[in-house]
N, C-alpha and C. Protein backbone atom coordinates (compact mmCIF):
# COMPACT_ATOMS: atom_id res chain seq x y z
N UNK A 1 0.84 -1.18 0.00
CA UNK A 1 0.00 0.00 0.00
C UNK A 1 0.89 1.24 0.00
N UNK A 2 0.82 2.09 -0.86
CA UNK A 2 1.21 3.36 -0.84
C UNK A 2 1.08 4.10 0.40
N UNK A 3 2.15 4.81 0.78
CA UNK A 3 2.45 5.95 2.24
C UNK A 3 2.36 7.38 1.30
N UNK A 4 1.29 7.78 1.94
CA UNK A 4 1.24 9.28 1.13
C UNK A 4 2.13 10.32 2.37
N UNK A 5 2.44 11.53 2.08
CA UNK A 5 3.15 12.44 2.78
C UNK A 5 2.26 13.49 3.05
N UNK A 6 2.46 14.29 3.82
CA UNK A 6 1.91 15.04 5.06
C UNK A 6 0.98 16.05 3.73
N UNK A 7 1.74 16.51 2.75
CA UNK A 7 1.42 17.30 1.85
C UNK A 7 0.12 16.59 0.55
N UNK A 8 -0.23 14.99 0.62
CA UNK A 8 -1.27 14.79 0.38
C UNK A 8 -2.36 14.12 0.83
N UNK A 9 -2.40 14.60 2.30
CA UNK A 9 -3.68 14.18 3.22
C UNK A 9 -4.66 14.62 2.98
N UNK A 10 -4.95 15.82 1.98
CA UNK A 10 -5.93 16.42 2.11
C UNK A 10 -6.92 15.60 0.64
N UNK A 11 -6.15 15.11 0.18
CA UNK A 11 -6.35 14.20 -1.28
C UNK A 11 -7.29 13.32 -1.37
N UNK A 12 -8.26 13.08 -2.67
CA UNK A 12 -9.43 12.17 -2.46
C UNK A 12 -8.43 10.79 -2.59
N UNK A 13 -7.17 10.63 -3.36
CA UNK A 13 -6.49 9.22 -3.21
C UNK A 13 -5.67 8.95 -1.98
N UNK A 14 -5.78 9.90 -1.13
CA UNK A 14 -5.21 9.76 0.18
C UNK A 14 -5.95 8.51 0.95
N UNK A 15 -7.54 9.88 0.83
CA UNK A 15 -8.78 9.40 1.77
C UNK A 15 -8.82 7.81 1.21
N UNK A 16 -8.99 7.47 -0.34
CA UNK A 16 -9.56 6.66 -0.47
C UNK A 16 -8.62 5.12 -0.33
N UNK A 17 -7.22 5.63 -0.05
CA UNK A 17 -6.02 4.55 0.57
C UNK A 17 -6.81 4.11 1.64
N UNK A 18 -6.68 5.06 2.65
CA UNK A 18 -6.93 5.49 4.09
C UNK A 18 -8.51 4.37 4.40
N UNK A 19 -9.46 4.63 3.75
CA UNK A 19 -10.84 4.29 3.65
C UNK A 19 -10.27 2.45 3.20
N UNK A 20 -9.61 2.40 2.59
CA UNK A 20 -9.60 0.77 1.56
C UNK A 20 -8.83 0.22 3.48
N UNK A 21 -7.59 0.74 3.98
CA UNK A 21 -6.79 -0.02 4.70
C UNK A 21 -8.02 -0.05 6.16
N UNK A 22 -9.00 0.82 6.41
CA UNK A 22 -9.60 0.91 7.38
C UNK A 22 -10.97 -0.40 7.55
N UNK A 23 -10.80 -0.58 6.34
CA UNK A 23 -12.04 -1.65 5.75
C UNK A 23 -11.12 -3.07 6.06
N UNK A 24 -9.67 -2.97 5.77
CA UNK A 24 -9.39 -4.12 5.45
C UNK A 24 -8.78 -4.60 7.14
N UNK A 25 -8.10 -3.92 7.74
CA UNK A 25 -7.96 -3.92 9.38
C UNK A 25 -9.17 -4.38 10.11
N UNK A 26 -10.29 -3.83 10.02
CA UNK A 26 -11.59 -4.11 10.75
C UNK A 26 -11.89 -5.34 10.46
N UNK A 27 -11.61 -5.97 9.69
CA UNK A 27 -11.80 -6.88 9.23
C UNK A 27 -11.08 -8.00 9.34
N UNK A 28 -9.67 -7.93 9.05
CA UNK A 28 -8.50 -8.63 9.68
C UNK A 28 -8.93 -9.15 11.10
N UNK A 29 -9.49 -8.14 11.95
CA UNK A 29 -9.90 -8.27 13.45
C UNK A 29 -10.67 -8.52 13.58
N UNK A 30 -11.79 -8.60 13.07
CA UNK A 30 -12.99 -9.52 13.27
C UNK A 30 -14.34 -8.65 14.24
N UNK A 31 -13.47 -7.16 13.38
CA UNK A 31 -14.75 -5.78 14.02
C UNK A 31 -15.36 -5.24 13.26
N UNK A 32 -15.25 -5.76 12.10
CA UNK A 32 -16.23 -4.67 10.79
C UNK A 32 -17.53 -4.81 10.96
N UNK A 33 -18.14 -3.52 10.66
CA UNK A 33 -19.68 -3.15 11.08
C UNK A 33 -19.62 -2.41 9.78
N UNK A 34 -21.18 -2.84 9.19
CA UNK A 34 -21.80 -1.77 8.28
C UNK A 34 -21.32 -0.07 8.22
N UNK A 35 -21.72 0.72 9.54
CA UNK A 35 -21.36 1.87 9.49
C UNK A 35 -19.65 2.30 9.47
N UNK A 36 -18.71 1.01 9.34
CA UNK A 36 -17.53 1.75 8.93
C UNK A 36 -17.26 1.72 7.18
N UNK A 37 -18.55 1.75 6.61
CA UNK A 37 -18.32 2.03 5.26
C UNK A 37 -18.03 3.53 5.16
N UNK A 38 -18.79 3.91 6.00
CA UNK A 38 -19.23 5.65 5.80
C UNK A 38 -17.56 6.35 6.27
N UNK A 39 -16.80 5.42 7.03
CA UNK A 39 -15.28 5.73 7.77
C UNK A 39 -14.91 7.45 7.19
N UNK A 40 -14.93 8.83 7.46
CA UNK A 40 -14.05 9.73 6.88
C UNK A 40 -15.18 10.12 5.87
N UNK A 41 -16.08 9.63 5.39
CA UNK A 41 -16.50 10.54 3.67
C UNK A 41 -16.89 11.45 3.86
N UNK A 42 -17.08 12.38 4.79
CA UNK A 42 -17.11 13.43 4.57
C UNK A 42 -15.63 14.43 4.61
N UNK A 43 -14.57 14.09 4.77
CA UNK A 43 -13.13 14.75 4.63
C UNK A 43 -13.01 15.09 3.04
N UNK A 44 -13.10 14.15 2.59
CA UNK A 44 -12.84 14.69 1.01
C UNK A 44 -14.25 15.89 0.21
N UNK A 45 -15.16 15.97 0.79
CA UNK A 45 -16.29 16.85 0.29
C UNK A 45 -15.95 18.06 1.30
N UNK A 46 -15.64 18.11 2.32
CA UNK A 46 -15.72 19.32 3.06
C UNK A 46 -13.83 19.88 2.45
N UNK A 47 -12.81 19.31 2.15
CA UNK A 47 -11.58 19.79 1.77
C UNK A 47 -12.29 20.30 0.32
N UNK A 48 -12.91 19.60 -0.58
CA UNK A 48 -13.62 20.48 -1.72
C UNK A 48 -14.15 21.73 -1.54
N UNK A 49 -14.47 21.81 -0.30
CA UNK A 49 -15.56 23.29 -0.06
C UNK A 49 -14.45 23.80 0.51
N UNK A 50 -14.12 23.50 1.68
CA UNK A 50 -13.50 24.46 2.51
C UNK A 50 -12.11 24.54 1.71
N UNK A 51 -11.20 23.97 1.13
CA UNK A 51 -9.75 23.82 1.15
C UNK A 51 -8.69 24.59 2.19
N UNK A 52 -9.08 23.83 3.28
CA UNK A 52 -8.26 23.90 4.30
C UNK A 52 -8.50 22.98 5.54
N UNK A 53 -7.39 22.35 5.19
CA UNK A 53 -7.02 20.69 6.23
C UNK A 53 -7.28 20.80 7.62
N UNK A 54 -6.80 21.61 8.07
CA UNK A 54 -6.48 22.19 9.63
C UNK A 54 -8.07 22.16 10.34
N UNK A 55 -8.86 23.00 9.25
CA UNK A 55 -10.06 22.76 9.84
C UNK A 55 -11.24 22.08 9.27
N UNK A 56 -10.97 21.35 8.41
CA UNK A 56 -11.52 19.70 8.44
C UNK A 56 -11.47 18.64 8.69
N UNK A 57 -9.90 18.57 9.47
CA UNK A 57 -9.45 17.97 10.50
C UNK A 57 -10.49 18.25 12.40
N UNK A 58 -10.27 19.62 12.07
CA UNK A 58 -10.86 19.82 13.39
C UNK A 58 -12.67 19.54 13.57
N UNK A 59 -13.01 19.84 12.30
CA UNK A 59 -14.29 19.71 12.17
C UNK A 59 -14.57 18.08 12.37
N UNK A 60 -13.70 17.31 11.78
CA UNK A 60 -13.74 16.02 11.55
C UNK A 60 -13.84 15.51 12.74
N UNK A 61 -12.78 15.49 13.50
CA UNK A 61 -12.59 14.98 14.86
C UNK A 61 -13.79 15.17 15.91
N UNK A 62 -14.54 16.65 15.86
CA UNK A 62 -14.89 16.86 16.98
C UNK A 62 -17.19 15.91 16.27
N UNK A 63 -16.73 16.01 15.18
CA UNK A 63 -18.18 15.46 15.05
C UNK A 63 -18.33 13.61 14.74
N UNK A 64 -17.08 13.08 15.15
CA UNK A 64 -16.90 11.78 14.54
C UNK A 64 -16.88 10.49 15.83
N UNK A 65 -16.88 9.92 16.14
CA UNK A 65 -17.02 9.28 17.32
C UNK A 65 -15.88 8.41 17.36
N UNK A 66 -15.25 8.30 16.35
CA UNK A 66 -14.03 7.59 16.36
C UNK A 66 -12.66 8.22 17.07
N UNK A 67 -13.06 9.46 17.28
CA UNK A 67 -12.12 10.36 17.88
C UNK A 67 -12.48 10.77 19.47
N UNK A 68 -11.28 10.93 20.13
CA UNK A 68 -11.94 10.96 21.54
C UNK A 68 -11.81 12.17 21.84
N UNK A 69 -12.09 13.43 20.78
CA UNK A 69 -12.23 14.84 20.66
C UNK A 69 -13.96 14.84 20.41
N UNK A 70 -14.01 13.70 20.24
CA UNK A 70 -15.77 13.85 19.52
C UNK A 70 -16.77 14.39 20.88
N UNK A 71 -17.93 15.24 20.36
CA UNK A 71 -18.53 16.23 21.49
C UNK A 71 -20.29 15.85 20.80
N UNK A 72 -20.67 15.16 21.48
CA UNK A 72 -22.01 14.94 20.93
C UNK A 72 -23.21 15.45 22.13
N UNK A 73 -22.09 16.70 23.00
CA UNK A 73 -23.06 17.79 23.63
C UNK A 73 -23.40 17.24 25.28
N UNK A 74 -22.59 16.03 25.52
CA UNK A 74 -22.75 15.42 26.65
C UNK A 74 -22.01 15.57 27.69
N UNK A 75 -22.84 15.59 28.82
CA UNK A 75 -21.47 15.84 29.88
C UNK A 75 -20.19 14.85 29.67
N UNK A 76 -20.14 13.09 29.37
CA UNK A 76 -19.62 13.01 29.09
C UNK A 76 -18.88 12.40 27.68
N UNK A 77 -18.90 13.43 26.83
CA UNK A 77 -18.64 12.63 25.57
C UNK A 77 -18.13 11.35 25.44
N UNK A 78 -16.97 11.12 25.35
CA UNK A 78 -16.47 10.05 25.83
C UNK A 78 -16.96 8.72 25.66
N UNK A 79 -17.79 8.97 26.28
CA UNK A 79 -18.99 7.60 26.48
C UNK A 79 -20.06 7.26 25.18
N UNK A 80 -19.77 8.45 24.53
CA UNK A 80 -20.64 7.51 23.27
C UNK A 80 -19.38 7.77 21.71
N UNK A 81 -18.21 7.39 22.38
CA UNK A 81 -17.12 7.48 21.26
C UNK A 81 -17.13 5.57 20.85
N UNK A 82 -16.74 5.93 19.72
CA UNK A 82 -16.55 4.12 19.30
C UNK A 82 -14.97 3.84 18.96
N UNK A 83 -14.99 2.95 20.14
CA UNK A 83 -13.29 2.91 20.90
C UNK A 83 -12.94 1.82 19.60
N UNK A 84 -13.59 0.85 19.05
CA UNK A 84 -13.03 -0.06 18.37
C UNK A 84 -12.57 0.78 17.01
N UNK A 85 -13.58 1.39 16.58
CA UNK A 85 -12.83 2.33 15.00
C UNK A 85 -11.82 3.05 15.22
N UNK A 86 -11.96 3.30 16.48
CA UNK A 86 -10.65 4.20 17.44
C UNK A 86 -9.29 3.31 16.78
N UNK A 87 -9.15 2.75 17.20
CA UNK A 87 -8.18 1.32 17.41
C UNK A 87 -7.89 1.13 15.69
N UNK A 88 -9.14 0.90 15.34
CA UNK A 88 -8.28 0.42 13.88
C UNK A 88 -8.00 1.33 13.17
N UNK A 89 -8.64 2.71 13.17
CA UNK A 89 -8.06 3.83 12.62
C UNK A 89 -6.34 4.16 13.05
N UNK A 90 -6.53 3.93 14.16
CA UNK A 90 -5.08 3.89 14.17
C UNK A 90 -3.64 3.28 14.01
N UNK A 91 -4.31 1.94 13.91
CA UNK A 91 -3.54 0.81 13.52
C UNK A 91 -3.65 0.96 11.94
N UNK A 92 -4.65 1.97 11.16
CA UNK A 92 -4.48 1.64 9.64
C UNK A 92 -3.59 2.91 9.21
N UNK A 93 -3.61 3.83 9.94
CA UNK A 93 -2.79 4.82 10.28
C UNK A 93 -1.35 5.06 9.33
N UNK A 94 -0.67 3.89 10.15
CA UNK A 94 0.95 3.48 9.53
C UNK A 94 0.84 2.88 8.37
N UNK A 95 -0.15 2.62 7.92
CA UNK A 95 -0.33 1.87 6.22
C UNK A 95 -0.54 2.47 5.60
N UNK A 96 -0.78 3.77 5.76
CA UNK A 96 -1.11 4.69 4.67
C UNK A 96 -0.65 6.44 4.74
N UNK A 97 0.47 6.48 5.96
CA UNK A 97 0.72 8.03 6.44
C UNK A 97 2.03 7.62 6.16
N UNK A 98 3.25 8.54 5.29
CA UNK A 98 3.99 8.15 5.65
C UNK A 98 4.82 8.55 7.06
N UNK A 99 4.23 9.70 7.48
CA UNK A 99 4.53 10.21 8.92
C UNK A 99 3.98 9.88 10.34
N UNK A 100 3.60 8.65 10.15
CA UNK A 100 2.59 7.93 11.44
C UNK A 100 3.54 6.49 11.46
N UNK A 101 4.57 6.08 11.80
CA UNK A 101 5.16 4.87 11.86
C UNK A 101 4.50 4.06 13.02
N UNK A 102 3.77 4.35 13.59
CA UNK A 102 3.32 3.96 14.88
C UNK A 102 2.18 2.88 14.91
N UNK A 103 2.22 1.53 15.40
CA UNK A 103 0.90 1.11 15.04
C UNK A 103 -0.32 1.95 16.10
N UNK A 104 -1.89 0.94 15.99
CA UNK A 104 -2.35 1.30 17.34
C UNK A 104 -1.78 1.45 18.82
N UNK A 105 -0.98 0.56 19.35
CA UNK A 105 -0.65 0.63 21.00
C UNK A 105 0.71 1.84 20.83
N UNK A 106 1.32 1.87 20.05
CA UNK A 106 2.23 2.88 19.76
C UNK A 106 1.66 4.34 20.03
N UNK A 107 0.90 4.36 19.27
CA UNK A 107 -0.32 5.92 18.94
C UNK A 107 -0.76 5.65 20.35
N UNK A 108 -1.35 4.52 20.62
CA UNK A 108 -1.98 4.87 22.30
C UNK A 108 -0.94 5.31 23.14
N UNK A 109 0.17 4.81 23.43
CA UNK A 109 1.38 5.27 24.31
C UNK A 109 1.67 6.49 24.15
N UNK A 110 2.22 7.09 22.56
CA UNK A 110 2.69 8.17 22.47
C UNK A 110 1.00 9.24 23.07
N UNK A 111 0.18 9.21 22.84
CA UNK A 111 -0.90 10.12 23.33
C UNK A 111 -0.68 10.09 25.09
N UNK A 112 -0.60 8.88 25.14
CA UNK A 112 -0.61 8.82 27.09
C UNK A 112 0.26 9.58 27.10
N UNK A 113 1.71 9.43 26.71
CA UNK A 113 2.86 9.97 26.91
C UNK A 113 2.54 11.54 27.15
N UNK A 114 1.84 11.83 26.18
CA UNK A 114 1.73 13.61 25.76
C UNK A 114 0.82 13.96 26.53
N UNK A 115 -0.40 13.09 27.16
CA UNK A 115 -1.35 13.86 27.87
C UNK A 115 -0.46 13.85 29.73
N UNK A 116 0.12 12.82 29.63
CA UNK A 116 0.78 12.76 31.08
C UNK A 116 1.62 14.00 30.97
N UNK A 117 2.44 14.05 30.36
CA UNK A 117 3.42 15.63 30.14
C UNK A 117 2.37 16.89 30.12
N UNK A 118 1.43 17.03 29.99
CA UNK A 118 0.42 18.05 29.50
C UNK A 118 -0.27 18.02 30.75
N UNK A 119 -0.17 17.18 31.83
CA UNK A 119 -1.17 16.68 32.96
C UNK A 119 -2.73 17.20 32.96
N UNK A 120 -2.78 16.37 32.06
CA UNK A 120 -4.06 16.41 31.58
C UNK A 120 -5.39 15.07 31.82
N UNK A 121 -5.45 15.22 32.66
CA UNK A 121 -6.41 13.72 33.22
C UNK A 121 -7.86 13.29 32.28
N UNK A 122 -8.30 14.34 31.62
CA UNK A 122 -9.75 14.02 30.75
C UNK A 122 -8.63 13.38 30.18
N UNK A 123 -7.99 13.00 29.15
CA UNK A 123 -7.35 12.28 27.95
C UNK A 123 -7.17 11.02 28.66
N UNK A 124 -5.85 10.98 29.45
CA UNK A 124 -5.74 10.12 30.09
C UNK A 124 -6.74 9.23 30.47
N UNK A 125 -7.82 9.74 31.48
CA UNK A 125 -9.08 9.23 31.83
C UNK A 125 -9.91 8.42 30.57
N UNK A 126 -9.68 9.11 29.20
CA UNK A 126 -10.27 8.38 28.56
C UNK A 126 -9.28 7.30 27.69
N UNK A 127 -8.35 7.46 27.35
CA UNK A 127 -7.08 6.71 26.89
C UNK A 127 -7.01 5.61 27.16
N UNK A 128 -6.78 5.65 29.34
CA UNK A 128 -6.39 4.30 29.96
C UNK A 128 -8.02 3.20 30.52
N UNK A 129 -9.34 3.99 30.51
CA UNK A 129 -10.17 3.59 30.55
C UNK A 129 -11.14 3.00 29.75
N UNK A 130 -11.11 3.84 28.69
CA UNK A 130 -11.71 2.90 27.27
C UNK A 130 -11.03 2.73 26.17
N UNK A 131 -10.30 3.29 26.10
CA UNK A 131 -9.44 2.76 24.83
C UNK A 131 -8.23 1.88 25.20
N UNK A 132 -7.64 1.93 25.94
CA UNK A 132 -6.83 0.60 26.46
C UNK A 132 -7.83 -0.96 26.80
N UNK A 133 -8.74 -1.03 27.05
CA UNK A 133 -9.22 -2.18 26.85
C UNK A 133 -9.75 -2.73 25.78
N UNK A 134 -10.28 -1.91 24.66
CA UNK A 134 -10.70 -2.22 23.67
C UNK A 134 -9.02 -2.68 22.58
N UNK A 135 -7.55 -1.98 23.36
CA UNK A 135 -6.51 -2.26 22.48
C UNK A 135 -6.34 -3.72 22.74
N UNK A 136 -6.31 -3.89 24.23
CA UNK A 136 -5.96 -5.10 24.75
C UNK A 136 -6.77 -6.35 24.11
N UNK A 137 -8.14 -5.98 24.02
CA UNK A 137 -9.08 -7.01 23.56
C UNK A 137 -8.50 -7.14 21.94
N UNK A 138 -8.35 -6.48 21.06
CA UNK A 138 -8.33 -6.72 19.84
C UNK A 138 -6.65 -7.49 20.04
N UNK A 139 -6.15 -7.35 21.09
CA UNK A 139 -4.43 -7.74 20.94
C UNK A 139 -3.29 -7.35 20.63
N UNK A 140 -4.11 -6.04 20.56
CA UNK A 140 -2.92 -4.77 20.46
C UNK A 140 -2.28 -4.26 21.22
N UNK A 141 -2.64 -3.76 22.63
CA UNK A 141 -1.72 -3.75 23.78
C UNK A 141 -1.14 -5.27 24.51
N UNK A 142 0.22 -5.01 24.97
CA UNK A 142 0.82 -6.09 25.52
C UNK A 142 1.31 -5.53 26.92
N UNK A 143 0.87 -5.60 27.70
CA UNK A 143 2.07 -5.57 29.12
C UNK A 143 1.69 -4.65 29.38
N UNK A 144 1.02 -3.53 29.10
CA UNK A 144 0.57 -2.35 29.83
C UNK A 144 1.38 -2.00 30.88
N UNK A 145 0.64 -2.53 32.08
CA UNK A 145 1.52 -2.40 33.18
C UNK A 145 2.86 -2.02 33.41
N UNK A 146 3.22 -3.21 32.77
CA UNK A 146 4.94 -3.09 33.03
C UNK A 146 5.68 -2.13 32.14
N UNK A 147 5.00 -1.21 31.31
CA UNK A 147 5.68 -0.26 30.47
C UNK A 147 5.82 0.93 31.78
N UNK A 148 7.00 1.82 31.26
CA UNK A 148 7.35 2.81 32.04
C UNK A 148 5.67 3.77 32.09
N UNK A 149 5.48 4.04 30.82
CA UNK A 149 3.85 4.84 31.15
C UNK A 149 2.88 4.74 32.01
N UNK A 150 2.88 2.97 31.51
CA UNK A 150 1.91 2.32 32.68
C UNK A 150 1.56 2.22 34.20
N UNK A 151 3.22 2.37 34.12
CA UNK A 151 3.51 2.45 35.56
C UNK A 151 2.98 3.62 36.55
N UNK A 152 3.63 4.74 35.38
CA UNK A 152 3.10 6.04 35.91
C UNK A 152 1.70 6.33 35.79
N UNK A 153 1.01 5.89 35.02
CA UNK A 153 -0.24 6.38 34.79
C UNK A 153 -1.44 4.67 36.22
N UNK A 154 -0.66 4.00 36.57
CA UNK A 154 -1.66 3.29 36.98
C UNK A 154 -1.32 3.39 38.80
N UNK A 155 -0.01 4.19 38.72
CA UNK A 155 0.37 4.89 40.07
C UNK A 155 -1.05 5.94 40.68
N UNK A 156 -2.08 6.52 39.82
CA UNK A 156 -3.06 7.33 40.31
C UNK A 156 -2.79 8.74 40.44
N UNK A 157 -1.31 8.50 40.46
CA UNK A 157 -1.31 10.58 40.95
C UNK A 157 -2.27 11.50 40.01
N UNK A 158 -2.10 11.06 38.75
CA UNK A 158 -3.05 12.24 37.58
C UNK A 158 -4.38 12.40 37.90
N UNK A 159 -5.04 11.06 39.05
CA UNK A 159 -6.44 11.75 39.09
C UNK A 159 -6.15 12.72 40.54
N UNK A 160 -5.75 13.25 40.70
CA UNK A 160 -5.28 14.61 41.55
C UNK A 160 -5.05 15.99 40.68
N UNK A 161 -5.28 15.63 39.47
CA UNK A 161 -5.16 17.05 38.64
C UNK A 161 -6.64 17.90 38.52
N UNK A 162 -6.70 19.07 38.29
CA UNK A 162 -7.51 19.38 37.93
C UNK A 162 -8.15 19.17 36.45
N UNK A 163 -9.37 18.69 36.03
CA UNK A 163 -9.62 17.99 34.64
C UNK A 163 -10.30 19.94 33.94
N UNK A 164 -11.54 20.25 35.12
CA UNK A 164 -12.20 21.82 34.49
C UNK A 164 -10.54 22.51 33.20
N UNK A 165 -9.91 22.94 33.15
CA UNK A 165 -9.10 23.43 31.82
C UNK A 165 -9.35 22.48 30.44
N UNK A 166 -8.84 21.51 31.02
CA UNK A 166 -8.43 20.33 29.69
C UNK A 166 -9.95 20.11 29.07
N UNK A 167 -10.88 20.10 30.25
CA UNK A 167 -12.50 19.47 29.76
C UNK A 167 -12.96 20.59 28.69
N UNK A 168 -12.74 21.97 29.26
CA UNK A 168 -13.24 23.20 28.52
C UNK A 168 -12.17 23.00 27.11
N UNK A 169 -11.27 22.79 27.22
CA UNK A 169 -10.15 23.20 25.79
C UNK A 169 -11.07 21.86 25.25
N UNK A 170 -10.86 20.83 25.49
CA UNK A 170 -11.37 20.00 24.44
C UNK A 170 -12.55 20.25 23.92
N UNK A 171 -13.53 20.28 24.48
CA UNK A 171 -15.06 20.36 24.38
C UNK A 171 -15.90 21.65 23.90
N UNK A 172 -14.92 22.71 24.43
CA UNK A 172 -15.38 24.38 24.47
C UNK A 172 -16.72 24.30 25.38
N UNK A 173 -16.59 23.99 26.53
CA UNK A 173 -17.44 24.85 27.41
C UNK A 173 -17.03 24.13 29.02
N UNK A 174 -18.21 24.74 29.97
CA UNK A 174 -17.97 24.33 31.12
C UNK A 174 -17.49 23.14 31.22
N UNK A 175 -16.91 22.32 31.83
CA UNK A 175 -16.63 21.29 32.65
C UNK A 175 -17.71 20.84 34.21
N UNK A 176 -18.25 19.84 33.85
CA UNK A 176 -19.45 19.63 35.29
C UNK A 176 -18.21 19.12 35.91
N UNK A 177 -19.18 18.74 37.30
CA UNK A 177 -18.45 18.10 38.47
C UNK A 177 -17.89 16.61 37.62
N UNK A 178 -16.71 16.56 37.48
CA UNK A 178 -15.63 15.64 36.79
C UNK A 178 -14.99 14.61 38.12
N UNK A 179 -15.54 13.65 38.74
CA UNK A 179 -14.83 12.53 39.31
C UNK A 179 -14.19 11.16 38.46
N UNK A 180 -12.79 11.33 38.31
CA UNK A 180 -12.15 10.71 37.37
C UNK A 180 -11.30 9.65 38.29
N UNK A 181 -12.04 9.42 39.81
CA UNK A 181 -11.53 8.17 40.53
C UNK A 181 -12.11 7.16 40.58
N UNK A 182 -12.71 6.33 39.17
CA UNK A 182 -13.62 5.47 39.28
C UNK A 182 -13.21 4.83 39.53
């Protein structure tokens, strides 16, 4: 499969790499559902209108459920994100970016990595709570635990952060009462 470069993401033969490897992963794994036909089609019609990546990216993310930016107006979004397209989007990721070498548990680490540096507990909170089990189940995470991240992140200190900043930047608005010591 062709690795396109940073400079043709915005491309309908990007998308439609991107769309073929996302079909064929879900599948490999034994998670394909009807609605990941639809995976992205709207990226290539809104880069037609808008031509500009940055914010059809952003548009993309925050209305898509595959993304754990997605805001479907709930206290907690989160909870109606779909952790498995999560997973294979990112595992199809490295098959078709040439700037994403990372499989899924890779992409999951490096994000922990960045939200722990960022001390940022909504990410985290959602990272090590639903999307780490859905990696583990498909067989994509190994050892969790015993990784240096793991360690730190299953030590607890981050739910001592304040989440109200990170909840508002992601979401754009208030943050409710956020207990992230489940």
């Amino acid at each position: 499969m062709k690795l396109y470069p940073k400079s043709e993401k915005s491309t309908f033969a990007y998308w439609f790499a991107h769309w073929r490897a996302f079909q064929k992963v879900a599948f490999q794994h034994h998670v394909w559902m009807p609605q990941y036909l639809l995976h992205d089609i709207e990226k290539p019609f809104l880069m037609w209108a808008w031509k500009d990546y940055p914010r059809v990216r952003e548009f993309h993310r925050k209305h898509n459920n595959h993304h754990y930016q997605y805001d479907n107006g709930e206290i907690a979004p989160w909870l109606s994100c779909d952790y498995v397209a999560m997973a294979v989007d990112w595992e199809c990721s490295h098959l078709t970016k040439e700037d994403k070498k990372l499989d899924a548990y890779g992409e999951f680490c490096r994000k922990l990595e960045d939200a722990y540096e960022e001390k940022n507990p909504v990410k985290i909170h959602i990272l090590v709570n639903h999307l780490l089990p859905v990696l583990e189940w498909m067989g994509f995470a190994v050892d969790f635990e015993n990784t240096e991240i793991g360690k730190k992140v299953m030590s607890g200190e981050w739910t001592n952060w304040d989440a109200a900043p990170f909840y508002e930047k992601m979401y754009g608005r208030k943050a409710p009462e956020l207990n992230f010591k489940e």
